[in-house]
PDB file of N, CA and C in Angstrom:
ATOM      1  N   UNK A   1      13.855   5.075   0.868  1.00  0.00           N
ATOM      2  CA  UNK A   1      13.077   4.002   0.274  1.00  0.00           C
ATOM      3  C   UNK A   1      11.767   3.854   1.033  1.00  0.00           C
ATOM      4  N   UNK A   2      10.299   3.103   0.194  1.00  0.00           N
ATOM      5  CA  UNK A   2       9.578   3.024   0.718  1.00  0.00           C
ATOM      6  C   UNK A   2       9.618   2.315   1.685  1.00  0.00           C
ATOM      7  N   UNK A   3       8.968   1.828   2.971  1.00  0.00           N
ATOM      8  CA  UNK A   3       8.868   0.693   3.741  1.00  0.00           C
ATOM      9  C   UNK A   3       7.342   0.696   4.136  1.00  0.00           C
ATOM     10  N   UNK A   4       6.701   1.103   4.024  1.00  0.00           N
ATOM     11  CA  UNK A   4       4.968   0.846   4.788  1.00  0.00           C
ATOM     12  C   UNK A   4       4.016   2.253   3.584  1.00  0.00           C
ATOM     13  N   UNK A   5       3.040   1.985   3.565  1.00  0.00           N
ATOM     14  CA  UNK A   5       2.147   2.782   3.037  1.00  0.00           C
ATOM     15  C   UNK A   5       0.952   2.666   4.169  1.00  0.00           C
ATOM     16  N   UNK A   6      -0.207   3.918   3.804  1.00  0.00           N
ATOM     17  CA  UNK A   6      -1.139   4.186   4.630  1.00  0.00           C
ATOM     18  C   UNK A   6      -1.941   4.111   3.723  1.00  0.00           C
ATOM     19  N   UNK A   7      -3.143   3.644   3.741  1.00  0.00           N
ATOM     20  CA  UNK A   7      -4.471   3.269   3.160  1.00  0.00           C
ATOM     21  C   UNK A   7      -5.821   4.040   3.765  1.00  0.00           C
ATOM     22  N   UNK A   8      -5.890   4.828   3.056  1.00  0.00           N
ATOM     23  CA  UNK A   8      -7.132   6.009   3.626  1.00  0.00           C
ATOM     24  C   UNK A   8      -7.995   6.118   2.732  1.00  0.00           C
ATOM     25  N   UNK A   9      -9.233   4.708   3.167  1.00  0.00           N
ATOM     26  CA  UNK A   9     -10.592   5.214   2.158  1.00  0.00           C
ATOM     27  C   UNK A   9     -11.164   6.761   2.314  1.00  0.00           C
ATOM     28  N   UNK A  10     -11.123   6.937   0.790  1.00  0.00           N
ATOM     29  CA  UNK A  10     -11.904   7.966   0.403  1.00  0.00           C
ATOM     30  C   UNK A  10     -13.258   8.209  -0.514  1.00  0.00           C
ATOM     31  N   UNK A  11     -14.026   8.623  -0.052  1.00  0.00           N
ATOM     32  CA  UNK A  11     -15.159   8.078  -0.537  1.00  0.00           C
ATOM     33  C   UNK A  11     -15.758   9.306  -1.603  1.00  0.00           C
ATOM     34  N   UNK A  12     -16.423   8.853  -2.651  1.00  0.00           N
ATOM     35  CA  UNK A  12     -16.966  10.239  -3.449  1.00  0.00           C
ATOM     36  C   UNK A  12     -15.907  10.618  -4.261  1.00  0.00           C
ATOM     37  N   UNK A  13     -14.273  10.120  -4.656  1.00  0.00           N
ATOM     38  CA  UNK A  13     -13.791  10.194  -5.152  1.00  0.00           C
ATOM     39  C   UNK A  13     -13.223   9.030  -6.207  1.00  0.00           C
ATOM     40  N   UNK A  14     -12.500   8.869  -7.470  1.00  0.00           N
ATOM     41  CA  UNK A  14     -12.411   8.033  -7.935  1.00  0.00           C
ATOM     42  C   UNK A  14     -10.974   7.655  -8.514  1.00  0.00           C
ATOM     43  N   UNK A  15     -10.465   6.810  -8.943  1.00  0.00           N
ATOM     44  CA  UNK A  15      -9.195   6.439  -9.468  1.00  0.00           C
ATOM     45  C   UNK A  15      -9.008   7.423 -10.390  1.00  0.00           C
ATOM     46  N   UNK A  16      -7.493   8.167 -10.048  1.00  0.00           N
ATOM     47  CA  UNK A  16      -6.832   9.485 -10.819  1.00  0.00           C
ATOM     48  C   UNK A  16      -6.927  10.739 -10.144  1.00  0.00           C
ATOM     49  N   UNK A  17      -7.946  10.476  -9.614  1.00  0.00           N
ATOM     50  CA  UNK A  17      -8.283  12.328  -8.982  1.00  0.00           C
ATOM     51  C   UNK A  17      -7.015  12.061  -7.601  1.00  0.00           C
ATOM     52  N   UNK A  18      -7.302  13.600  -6.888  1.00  0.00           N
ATOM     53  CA  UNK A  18      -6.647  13.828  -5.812  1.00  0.00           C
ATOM     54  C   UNK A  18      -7.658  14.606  -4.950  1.00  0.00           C
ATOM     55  N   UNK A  19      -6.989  13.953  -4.021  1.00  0.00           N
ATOM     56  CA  UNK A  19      -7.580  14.237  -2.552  1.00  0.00           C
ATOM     57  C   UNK A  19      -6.669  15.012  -1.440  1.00  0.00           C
ATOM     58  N   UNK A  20      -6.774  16.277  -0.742  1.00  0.00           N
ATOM     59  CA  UNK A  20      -6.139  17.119  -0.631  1.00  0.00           C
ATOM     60  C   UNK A  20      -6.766  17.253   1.326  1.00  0.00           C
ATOM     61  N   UNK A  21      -5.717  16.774   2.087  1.00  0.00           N
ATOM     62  CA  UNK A  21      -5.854  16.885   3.221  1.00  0.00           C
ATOM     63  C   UNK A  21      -5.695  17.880   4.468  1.00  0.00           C
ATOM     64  N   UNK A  22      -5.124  19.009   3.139  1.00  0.00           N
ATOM     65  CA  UNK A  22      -4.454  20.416   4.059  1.00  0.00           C
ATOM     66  C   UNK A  22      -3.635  19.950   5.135  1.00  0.00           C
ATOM     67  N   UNK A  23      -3.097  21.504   5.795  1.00  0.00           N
ATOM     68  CA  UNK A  23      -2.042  21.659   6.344  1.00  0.00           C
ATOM     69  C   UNK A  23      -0.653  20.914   6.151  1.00  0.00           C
ATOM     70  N   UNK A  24      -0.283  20.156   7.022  1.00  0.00           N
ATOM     71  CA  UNK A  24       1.170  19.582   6.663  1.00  0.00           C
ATOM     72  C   UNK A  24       0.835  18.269   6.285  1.00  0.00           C
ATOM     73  N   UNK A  25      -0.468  17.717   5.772  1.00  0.00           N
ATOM     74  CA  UNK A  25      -0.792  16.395   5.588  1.00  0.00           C
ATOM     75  C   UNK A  25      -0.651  16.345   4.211  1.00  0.00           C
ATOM     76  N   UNK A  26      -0.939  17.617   3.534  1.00  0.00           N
ATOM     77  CA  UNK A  26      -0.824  17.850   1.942  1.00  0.00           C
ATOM     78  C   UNK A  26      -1.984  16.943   1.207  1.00  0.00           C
ATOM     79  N   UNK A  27      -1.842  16.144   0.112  1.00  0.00           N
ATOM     80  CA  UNK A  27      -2.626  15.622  -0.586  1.00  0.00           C
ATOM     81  C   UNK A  27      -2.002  14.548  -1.747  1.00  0.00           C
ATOM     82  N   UNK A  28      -2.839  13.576  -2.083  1.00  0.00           N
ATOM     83  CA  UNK A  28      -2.587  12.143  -2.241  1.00  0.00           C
ATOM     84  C   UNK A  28      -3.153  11.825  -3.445  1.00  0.00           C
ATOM     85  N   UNK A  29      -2.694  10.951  -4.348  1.00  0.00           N
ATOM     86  CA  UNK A  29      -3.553  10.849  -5.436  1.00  0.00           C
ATOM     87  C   UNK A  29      -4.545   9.496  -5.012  1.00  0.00           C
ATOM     88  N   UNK A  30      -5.367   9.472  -6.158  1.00  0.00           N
ATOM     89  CA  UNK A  30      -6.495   7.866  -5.602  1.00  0.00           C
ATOM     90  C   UNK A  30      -5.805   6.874  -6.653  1.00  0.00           C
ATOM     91  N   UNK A  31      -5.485   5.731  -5.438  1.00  0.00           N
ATOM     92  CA  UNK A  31      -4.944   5.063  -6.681  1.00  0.00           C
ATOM     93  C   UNK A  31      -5.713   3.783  -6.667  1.00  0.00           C
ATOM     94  N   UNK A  32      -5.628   2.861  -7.835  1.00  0.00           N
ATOM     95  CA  UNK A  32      -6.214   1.333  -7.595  1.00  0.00           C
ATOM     96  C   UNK A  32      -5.904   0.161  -6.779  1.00  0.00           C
ATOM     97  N   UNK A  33      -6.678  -0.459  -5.803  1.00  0.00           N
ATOM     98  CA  UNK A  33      -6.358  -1.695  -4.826  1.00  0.00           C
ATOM     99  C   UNK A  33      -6.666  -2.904  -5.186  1.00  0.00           C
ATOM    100  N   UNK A  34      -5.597  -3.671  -5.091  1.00  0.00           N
ATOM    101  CA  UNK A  34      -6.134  -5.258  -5.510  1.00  0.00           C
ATOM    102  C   UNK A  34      -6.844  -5.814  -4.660  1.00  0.00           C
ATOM    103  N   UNK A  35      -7.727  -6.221  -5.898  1.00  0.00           N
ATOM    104  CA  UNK A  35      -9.272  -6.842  -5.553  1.00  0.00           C
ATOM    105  C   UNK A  35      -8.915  -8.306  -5.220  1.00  0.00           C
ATOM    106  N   UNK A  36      -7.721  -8.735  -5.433  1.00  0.00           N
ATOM    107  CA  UNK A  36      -8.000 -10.377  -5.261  1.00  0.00           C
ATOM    108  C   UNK A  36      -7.298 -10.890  -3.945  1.00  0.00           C
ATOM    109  N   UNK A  37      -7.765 -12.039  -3.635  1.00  0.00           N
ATOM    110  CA  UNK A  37      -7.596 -12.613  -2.319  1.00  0.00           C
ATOM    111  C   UNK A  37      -6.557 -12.932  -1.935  1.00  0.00           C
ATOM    112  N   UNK A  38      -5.337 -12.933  -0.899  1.00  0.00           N
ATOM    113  CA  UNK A  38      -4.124 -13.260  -0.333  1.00  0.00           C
ATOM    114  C   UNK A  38      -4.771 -14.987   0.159  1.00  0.00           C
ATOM    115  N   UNK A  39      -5.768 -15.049   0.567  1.00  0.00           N
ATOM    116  CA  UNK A  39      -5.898 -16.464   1.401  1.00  0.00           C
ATOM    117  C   UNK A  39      -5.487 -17.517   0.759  1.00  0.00           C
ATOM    118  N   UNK A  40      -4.971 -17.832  -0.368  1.00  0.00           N
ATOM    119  CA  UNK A  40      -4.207 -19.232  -0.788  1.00  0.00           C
ATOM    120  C   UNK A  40      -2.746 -18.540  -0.746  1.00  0.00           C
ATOM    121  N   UNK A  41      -2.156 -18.026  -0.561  1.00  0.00           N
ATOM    122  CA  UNK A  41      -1.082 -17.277  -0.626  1.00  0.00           C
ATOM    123  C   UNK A  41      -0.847 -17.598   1.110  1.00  0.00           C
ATOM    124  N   UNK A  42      -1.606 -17.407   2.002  1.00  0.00           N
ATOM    125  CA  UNK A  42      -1.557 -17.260   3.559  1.00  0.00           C
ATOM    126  C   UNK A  42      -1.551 -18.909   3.909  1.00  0.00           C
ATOM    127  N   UNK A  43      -2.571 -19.465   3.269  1.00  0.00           N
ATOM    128  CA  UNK A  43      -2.752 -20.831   3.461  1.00  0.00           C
ATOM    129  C   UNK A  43      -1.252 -21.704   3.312  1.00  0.00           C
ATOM    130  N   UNK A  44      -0.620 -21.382   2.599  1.00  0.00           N
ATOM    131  CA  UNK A  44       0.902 -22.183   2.335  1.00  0.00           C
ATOM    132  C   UNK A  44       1.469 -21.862   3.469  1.00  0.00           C
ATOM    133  N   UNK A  45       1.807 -21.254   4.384  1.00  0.00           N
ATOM    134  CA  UNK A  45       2.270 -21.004   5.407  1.00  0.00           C
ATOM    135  C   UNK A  45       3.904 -21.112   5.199  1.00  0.00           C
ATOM    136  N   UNK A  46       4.908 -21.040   6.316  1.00  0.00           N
ATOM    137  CA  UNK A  46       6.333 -20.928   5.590  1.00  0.00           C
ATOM    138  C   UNK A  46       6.606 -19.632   6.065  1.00  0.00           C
ATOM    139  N   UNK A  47       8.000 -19.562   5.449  1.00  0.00           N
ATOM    140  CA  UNK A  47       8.568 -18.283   6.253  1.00  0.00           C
ATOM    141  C   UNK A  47       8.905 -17.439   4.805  1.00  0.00           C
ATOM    142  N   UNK A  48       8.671 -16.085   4.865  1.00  0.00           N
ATOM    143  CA  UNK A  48       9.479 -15.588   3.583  1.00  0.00           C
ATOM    144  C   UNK A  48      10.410 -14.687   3.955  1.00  0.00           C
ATOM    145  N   UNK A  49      10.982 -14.819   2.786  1.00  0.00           N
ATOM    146  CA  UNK A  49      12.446 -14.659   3.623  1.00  0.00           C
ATOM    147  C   UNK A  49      12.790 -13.117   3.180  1.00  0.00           C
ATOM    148  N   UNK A  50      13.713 -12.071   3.918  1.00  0.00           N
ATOM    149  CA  UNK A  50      13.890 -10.746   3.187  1.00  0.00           C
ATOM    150  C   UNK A  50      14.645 -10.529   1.750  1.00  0.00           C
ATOM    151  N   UNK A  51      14.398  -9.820   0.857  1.00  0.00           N
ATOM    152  CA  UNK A  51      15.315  -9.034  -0.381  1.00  0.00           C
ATOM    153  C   UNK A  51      16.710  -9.537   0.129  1.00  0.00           C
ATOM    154  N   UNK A  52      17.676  -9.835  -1.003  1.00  0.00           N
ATOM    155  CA  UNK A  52      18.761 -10.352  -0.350  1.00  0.00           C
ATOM    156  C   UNK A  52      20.147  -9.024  -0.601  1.00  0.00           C
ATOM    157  N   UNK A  53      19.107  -7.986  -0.650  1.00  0.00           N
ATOM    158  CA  UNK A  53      20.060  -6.744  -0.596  1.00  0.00           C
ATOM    159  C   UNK A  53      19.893  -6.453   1.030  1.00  0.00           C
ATOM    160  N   UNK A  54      19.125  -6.661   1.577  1.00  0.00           N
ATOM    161  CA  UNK A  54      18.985  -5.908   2.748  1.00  0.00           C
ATOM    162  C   UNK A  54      19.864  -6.823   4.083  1.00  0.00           C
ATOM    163  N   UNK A  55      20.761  -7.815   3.304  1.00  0.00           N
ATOM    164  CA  UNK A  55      21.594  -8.292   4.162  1.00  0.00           C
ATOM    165  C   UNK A  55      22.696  -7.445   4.528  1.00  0.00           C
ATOM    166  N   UNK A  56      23.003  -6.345   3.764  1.00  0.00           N
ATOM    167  CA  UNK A  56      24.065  -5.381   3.531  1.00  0.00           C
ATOM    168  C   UNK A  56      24.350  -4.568   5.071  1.00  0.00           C
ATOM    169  N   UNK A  57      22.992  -4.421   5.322  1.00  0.00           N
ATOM    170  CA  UNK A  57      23.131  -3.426   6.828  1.00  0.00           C
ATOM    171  C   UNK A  57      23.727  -3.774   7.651  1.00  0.00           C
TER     172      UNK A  57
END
């Protein structure tokens, strides 16, 4: 399963294409990033709590 992604601006390229990093790094497609703001989302403050599958472990 996923757990973290890596975010590598690429520049000169555009949403759909691929970007190809060679050797064992291989290559990535470009995908779209949300444009809108977390700060009222951050502002509520609070705890969130985990998926309630991942109590299982």
């Amino acid at each position: 399963k996923t757990t973290a992604v890596r975010l590598i601006p690429v520049y000169g390229k555009s949403v759909g294409e691929t970007v190809t990093f060679g050797g064992l790094l291989g290559y990535a497609p470009i995908m779209p990033v949300n444009r809108f703001s977390c700060v009222d989302f951050i502002k509520r403050g609070g705890r969130i709590p985990p998926p309630v599958h991942s109590f299982k472990n």
